[in-house]
PDB file of N, CA and C in Angstrom:
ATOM      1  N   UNK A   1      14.705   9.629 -30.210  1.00  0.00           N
ATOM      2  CA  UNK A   1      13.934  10.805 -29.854  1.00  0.00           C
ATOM      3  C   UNK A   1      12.463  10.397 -29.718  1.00  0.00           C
ATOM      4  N   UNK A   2      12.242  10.495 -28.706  1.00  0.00           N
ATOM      5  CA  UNK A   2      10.300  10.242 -28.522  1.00  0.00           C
ATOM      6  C   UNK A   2       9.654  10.697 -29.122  1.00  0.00           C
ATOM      7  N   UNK A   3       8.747  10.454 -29.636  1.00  0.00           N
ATOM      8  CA  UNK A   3       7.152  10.958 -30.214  1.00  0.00           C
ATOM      9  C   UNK A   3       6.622  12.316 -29.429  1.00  0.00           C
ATOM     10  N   UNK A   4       5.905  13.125 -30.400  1.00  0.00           N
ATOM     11  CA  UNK A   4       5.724  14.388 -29.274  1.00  0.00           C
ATOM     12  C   UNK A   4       4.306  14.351 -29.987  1.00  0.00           C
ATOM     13  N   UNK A   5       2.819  14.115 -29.554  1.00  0.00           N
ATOM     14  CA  UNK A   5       1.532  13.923 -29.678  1.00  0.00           C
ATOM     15  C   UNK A   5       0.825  15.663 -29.416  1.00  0.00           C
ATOM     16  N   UNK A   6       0.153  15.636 -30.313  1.00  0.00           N
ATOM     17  CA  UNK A   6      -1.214  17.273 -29.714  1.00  0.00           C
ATOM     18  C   UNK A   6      -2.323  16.275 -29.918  1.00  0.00           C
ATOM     19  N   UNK A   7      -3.013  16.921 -28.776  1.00  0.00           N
ATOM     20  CA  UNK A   7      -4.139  17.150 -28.475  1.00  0.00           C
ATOM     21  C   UNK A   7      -5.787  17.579 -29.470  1.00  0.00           C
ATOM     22  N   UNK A   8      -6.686  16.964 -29.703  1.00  0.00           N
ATOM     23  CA  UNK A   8      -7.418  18.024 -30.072  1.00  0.00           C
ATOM     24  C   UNK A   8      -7.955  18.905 -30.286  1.00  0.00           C
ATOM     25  N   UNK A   9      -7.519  19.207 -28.810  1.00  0.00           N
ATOM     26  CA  UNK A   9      -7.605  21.071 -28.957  1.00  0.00           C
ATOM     27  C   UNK A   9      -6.440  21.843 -28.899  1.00  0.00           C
ATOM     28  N   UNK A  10      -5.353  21.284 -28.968  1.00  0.00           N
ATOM     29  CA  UNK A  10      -4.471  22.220 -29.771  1.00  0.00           C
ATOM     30  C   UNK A  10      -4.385  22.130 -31.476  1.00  0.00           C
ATOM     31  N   UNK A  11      -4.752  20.806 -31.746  1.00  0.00           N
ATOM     32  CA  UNK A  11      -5.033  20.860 -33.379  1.00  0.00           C
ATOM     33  C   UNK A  11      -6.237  22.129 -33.696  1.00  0.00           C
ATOM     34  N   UNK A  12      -7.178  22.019 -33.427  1.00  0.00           N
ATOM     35  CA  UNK A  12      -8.220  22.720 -33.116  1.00  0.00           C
ATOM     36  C   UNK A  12      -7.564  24.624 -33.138  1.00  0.00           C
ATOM     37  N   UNK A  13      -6.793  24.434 -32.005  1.00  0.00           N
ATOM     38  CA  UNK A  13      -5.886  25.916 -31.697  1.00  0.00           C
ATOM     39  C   UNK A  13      -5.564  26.655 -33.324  1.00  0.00           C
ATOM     40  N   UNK A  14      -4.522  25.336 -33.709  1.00  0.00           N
ATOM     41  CA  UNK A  14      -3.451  25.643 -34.668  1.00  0.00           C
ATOM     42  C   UNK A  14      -3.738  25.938 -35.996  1.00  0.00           C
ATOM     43  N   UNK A  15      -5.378  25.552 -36.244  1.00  0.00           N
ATOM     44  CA  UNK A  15      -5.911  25.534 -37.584  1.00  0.00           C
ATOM     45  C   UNK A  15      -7.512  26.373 -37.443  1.00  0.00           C
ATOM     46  N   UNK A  16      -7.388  27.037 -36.023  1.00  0.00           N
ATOM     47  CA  UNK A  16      -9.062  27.576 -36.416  1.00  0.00           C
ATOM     48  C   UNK A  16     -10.083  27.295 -36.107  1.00  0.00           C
ATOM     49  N   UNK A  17     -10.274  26.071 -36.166  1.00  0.00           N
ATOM     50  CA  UNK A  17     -11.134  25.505 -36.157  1.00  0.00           C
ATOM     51  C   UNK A  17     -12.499  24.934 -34.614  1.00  0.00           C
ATOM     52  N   UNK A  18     -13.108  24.204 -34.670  1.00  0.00           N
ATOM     53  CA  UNK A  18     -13.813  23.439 -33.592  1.00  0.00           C
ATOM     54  C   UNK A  18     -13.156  22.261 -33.460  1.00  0.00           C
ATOM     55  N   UNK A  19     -12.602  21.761 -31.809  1.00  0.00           N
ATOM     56  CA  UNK A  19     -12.567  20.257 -31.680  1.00  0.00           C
ATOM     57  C   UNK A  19     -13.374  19.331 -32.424  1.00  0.00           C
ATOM     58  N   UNK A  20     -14.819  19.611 -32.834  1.00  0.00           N
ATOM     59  CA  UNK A  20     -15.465  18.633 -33.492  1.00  0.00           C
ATOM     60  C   UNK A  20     -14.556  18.633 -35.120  1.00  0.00           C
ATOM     61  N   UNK A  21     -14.596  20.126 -35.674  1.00  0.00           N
ATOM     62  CA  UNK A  21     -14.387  19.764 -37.038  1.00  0.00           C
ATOM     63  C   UNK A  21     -12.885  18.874 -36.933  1.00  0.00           C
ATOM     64  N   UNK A  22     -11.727  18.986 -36.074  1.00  0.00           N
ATOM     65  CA  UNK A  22     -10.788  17.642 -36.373  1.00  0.00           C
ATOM     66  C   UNK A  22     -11.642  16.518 -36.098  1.00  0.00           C
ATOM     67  N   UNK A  23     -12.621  16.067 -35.522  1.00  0.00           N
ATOM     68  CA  UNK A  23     -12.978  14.736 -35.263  1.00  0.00           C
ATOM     69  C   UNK A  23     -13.570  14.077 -36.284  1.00  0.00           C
ATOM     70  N   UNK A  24     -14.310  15.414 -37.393  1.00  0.00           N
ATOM     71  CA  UNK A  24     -14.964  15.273 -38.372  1.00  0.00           C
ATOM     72  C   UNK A  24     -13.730  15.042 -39.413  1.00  0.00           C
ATOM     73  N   UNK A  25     -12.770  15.804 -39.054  1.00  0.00           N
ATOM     74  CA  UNK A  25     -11.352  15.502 -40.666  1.00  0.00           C
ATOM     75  C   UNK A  25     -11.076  13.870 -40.445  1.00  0.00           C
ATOM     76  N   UNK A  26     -11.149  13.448 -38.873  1.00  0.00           N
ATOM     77  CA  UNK A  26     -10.643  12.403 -38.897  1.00  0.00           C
ATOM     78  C   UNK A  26     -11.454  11.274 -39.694  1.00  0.00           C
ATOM     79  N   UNK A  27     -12.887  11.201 -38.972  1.00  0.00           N
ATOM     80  CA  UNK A  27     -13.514  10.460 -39.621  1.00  0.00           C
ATOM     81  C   UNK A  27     -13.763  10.528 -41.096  1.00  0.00           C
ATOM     82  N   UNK A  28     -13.932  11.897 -41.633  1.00  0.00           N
ATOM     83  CA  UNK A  28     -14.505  11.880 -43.342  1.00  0.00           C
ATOM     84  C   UNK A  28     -13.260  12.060 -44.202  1.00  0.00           C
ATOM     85  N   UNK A  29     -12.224  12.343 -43.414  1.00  0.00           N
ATOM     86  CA  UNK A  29     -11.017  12.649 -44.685  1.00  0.00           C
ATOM     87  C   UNK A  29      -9.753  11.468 -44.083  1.00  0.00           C
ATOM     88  N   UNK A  30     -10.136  10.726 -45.472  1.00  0.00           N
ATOM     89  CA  UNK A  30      -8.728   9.415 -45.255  1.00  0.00           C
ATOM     90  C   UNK A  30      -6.981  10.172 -45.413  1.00  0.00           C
ATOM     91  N   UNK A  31      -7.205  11.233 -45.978  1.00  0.00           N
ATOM     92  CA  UNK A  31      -5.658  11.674 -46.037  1.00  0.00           C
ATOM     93  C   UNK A  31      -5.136  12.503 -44.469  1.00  0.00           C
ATOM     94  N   UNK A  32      -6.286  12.696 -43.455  1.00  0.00           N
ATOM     95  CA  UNK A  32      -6.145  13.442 -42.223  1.00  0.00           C
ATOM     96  C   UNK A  32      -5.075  12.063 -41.596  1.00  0.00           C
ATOM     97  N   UNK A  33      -4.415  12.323 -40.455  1.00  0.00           N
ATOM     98  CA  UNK A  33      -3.463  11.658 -39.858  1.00  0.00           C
ATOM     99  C   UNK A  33      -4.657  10.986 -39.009  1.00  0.00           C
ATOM    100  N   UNK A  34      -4.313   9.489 -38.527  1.00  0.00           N
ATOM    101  CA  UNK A  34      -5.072   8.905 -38.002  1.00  0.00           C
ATOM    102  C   UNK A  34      -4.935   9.302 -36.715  1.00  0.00           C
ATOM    103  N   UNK A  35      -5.798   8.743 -35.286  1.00  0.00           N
ATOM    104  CA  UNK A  35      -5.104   9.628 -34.167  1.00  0.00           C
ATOM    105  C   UNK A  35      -4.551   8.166 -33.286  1.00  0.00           C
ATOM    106  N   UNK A  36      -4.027   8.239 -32.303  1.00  0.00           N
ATOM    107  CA  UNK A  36      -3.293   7.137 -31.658  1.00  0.00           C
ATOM    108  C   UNK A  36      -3.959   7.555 -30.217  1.00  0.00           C
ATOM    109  N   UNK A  37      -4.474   6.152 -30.255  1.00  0.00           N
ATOM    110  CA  UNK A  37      -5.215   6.256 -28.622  1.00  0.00           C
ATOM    111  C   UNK A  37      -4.152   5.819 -27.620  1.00  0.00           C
ATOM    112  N   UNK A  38      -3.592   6.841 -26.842  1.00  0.00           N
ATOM    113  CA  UNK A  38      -2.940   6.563 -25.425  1.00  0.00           C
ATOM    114  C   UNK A  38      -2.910   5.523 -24.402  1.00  0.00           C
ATOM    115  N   UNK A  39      -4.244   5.996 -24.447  1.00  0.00           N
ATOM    116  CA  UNK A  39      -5.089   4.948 -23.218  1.00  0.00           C
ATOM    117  C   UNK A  39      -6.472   5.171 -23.204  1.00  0.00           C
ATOM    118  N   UNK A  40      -6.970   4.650 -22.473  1.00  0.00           N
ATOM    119  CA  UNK A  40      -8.733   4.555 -22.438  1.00  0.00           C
ATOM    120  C   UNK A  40      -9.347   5.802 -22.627  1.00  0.00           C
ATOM    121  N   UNK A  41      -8.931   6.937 -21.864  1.00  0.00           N
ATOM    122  CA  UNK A  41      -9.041   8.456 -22.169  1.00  0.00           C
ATOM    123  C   UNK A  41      -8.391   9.045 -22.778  1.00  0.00           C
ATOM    124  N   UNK A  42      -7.477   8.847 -23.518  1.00  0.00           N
ATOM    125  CA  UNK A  42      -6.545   9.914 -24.098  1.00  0.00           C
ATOM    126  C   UNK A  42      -5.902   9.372 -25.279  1.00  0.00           C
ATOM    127  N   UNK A  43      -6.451   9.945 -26.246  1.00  0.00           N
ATOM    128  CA  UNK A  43      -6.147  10.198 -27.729  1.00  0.00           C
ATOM    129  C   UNK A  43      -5.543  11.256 -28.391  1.00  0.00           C
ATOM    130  N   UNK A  44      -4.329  10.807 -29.183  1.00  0.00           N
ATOM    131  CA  UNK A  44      -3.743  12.245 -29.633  1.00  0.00           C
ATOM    132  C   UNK A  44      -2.997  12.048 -31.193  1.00  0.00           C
ATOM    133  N   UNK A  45      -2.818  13.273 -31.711  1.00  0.00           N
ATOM    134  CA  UNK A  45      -2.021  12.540 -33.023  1.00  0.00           C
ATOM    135  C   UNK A  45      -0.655  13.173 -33.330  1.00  0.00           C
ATOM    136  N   UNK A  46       0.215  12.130 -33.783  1.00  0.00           N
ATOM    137  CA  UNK A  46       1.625  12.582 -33.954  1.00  0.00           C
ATOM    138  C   UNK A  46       2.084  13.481 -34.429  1.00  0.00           C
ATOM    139  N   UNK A  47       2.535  14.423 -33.888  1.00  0.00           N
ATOM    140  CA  UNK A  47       2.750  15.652 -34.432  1.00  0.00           C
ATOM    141  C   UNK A  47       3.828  15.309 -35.661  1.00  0.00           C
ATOM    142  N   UNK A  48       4.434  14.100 -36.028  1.00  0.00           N
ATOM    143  CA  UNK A  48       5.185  14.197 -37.273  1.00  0.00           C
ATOM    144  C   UNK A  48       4.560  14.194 -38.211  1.00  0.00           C
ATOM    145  N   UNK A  49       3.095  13.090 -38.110  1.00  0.00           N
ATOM    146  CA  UNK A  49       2.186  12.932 -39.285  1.00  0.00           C
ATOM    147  C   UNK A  49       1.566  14.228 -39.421  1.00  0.00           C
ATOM    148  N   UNK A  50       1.515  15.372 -38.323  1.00  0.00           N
ATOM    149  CA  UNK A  50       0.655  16.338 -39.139  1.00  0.00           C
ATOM    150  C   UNK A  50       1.384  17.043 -40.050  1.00  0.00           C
ATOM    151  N   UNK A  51       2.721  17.682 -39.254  1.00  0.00           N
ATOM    152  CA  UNK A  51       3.441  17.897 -40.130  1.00  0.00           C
ATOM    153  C   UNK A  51       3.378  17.916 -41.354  1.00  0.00           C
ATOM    154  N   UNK A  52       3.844  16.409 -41.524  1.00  0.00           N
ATOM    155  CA  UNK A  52       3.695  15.968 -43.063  1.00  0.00           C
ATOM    156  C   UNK A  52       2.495  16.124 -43.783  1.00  0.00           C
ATOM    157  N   UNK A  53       1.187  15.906 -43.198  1.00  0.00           N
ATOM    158  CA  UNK A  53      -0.564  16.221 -43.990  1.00  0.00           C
ATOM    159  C   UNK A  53      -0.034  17.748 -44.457  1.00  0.00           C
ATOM    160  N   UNK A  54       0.501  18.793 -43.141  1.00  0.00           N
ATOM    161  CA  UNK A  54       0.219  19.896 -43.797  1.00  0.00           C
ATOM    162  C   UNK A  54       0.920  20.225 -44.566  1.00  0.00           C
ATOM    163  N   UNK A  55       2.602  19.725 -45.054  1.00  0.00           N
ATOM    164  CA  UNK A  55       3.367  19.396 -45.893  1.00  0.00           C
ATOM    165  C   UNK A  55       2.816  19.161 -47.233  1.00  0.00           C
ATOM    166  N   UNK A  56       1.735  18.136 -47.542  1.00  0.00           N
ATOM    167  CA  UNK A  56       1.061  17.307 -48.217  1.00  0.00           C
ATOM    168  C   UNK A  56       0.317  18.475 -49.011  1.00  0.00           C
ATOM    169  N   UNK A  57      -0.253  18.952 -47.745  1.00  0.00           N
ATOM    170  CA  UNK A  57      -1.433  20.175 -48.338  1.00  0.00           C
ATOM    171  C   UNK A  57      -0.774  21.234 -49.050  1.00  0.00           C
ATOM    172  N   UNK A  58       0.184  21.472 -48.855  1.00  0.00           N
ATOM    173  CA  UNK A  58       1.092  22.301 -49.285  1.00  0.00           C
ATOM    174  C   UNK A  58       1.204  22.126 -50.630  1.00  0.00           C
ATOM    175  N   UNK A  59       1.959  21.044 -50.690  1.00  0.00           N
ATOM    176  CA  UNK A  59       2.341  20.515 -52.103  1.00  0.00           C
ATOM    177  C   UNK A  59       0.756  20.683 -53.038  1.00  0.00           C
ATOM    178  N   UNK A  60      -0.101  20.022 -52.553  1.00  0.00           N
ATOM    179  CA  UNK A  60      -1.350  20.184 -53.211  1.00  0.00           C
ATOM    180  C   UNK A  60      -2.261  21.442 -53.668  1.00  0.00           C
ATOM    181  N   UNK A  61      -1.547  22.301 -53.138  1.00  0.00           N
ATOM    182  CA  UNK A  61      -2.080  23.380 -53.140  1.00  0.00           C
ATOM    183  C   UNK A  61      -1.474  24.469 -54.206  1.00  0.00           C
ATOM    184  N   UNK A  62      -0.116  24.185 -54.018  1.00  0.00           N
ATOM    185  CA  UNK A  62       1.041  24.941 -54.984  1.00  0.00           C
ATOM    186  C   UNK A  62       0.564  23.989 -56.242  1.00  0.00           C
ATOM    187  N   UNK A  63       0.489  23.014 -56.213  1.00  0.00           N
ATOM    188  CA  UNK A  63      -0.092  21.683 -57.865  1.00  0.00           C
ATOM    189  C   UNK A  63      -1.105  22.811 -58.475  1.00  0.00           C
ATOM    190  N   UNK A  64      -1.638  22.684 -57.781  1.00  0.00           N
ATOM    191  CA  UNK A  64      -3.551  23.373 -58.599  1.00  0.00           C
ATOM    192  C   UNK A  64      -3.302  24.616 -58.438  1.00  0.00           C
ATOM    193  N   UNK A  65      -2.237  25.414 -57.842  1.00  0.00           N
ATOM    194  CA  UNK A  65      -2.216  27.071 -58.520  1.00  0.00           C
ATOM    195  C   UNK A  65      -1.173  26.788 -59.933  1.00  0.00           C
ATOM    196  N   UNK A  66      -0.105  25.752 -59.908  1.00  0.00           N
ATOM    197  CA  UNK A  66       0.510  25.757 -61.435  1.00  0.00           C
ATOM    198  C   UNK A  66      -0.193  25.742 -62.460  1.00  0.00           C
ATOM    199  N   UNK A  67      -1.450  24.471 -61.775  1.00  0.00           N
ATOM    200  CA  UNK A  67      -1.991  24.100 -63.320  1.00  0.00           C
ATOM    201  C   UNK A  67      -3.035  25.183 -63.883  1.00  0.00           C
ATOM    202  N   UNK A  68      -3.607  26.212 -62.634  1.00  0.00           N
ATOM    203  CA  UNK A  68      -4.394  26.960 -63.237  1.00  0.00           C
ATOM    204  C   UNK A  68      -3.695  28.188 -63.523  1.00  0.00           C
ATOM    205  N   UNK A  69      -2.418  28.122 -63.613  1.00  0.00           N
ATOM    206  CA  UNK A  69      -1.546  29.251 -64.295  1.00  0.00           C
ATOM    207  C   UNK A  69      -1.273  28.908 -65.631  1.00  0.00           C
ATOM    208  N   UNK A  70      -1.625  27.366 -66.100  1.00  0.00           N
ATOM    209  CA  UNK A  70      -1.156  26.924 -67.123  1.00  0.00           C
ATOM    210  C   UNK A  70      -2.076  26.955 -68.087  1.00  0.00           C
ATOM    211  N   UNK A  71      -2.920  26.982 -67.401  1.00  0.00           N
ATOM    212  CA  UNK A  71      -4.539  26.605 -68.480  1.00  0.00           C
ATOM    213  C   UNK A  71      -4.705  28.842 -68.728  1.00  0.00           C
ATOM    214  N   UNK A  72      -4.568  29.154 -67.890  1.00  0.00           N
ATOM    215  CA  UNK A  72      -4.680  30.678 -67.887  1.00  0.00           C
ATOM    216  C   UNK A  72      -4.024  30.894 -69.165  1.00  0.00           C
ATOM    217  N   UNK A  73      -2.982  30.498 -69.231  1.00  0.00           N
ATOM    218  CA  UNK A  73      -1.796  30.987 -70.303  1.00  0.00           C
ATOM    219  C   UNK A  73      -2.051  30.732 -71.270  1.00  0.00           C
TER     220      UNK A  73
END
């Protein structure tokens, strides 16, 4: 099954955001999916790795509402 790549401005679309701020996740945040350059013009990132980041975020997110249910208690 082939690779299926977005765009920066559909990342951009899917999360809100400005094309710059993914360019900015890419560069300042090492856990962002790296992007895979195509060709000379065209850069995109694997839509499996985002997946999984937002997978990731997920998990990270549900972590730190347990623990501050725990410390609450």
């Amino acid at each position: 099954m082939p690779d299926t790549y977005l765009a920066d401005k559909t990342l951009a679309e899917r999360y809100g955001v400005t094309r710059n701020t993914i360019w900015r996740w890419h560069r300042e945040r090492p856990d962002f999916p790296r992007a895979v350059r195509l060709s000379s013009n065209c850069t995109r990132w694997k839509l499996a790795e985002i997946l999984r980041w937002e997978a990731d975020q997920m998990l990270d997110h549900a972590d730190a509402l347990e623990a501050e249910s725990e410390v609450a208690a």
